[in-house]
N, C-alpha and C. Protein backbone atom coordinates (compact mmCIF):
# COMPACT_ATOMS: atom_id res chain seq x y z
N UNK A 1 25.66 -46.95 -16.85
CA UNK A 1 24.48 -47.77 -16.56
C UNK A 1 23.76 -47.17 -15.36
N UNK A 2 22.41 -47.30 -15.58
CA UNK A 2 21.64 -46.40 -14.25
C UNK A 2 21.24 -47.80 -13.21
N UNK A 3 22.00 -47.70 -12.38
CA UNK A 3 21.84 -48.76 -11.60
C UNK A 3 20.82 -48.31 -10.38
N UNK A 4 20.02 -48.52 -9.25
CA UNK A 4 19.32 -48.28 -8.75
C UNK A 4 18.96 -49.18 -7.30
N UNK A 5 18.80 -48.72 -5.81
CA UNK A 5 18.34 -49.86 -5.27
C UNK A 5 17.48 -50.54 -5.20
N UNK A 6 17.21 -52.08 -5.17
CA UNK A 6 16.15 -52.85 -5.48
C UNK A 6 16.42 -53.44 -6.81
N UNK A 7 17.52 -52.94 -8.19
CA UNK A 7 17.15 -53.56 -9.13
C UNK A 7 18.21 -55.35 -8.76
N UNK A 8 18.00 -55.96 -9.25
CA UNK A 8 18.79 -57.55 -9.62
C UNK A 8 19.72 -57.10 -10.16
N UNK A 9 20.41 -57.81 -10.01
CA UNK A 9 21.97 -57.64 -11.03
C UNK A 9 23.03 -58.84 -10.69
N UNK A 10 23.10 -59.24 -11.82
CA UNK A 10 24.43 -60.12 -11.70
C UNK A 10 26.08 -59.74 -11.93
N UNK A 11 26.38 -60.47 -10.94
CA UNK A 11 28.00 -59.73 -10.71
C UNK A 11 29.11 -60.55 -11.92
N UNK A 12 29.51 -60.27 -13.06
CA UNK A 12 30.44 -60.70 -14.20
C UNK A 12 31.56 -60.86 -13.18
N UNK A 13 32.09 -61.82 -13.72
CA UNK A 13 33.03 -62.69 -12.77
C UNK A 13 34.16 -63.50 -14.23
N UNK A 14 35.25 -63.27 -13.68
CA UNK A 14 36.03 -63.99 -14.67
C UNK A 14 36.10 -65.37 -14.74
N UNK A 15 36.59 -65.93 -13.51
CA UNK A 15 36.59 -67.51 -12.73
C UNK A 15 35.66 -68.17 -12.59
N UNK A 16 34.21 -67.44 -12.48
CA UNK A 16 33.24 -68.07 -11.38
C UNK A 16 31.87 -67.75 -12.21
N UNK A 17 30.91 -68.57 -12.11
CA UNK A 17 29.91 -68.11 -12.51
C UNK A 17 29.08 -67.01 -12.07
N UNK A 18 28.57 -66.35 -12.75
CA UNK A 18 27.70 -65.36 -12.41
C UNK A 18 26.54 -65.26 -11.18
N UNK A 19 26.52 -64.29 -10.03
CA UNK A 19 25.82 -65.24 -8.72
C UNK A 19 24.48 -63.78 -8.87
N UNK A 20 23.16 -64.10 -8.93
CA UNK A 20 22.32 -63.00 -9.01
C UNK A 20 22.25 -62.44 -7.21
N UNK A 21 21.79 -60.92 -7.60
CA UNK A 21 21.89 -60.41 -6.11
C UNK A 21 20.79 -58.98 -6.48
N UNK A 22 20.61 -58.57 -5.42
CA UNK A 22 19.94 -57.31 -5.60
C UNK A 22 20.60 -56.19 -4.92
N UNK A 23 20.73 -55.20 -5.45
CA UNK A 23 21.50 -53.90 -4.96
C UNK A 23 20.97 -53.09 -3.57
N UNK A 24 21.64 -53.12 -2.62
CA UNK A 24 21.07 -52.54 -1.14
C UNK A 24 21.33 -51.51 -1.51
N UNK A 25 22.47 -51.09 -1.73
CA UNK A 25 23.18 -49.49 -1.61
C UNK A 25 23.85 -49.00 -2.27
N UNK A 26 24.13 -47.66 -2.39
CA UNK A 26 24.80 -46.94 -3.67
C UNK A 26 25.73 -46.29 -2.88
N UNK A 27 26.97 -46.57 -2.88
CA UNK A 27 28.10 -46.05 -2.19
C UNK A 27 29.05 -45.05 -2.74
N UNK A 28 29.80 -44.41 -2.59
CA UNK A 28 30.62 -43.38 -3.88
C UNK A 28 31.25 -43.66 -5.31
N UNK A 29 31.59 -45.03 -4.86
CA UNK A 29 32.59 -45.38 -6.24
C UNK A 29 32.00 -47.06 -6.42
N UNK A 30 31.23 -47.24 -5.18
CA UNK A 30 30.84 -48.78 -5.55
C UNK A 30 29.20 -48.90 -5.45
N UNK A 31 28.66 -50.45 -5.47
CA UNK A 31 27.06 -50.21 -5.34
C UNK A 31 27.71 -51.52 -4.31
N UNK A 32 26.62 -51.89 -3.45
CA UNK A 32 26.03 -52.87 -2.42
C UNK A 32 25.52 -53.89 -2.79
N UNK A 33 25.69 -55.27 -2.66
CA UNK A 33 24.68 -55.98 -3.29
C UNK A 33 24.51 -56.75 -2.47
N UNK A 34 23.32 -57.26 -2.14
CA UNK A 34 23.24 -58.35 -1.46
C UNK A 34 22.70 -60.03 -2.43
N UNK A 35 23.35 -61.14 -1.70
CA UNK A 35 23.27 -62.02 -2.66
C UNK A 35 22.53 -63.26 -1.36
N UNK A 36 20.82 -63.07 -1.65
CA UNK A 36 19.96 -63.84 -1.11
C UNK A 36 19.86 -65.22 -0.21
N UNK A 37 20.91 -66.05 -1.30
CA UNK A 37 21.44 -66.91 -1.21
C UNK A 37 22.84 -67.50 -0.94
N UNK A 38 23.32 -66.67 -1.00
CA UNK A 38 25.00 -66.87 -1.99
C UNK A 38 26.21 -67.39 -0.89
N UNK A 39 26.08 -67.27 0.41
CA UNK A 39 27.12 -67.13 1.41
C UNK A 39 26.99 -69.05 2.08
N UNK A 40 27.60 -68.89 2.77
CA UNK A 40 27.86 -70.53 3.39
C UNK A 40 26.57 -71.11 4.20
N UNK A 41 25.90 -72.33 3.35
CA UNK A 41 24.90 -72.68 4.25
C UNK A 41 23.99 -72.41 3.86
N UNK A 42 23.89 -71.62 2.18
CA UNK A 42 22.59 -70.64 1.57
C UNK A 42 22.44 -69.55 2.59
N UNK A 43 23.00 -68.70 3.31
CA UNK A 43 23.11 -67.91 4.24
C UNK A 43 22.85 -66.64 3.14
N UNK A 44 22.46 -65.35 3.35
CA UNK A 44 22.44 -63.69 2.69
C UNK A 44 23.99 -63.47 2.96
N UNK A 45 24.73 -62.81 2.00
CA UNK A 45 26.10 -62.12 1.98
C UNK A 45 25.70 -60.77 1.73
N UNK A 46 26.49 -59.71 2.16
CA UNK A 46 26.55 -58.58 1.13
C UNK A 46 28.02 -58.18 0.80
N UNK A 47 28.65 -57.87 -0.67
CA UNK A 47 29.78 -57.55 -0.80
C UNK A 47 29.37 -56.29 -1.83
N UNK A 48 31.06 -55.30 -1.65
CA UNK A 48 30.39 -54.56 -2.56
C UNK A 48 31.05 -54.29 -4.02
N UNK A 49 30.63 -53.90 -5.10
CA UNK A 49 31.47 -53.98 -6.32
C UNK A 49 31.42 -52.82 -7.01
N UNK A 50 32.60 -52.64 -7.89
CA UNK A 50 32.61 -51.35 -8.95
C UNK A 50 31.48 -51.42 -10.20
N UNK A 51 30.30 -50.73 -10.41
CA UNK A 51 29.17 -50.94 -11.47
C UNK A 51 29.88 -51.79 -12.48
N UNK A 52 31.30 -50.98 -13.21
CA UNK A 52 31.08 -52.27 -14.46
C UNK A 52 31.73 -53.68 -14.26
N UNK A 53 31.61 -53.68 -12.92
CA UNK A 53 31.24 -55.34 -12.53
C UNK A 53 30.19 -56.12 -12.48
N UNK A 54 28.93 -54.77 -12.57
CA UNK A 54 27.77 -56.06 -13.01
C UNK A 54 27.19 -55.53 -13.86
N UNK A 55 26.06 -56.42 -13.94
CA UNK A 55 24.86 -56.32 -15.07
C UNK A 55 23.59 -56.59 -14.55
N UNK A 56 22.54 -55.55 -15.12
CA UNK A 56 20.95 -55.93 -15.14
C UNK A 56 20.55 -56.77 -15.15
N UNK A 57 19.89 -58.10 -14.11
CA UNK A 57 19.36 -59.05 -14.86
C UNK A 57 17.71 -58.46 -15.58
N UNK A 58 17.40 -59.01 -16.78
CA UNK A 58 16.09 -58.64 -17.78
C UNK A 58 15.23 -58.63 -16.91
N UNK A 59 14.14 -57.69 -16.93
CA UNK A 59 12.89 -57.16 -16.22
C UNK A 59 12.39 -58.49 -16.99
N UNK A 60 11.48 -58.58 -15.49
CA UNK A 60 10.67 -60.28 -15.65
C UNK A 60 9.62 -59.77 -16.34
């Protein structure tokens, strides 16, 4: 998957629902995401994940 910074992407999650985020950074083996909303308080998080942990969300 050609992942890119700036695109959206939601992180596939086994347990948990899917949380949308946008990709800061492209790291060696992982990408960056930051999740707008997502942290305590509606606070910005960034964590980082292995690509086929997420997915594209559809071009608006």
């Amino acid at each position: 998957m050609d992942l890119r910074i700036g695109d959206h992407v939601r992180v596939l999650r086994t347990r948990v629902h899917v949380h949308p985020g946008v990709i800061v950074g492209i790291l060696p083996r992982r990408v960056r995401v930051e999740f707008p909303h997502g942290g305590y308080g509606n606070s910005p998080y960034i964590e980082d994940f292995y690509p086929d942990k997420l997915e594209k969300e559809p071009s608006a």
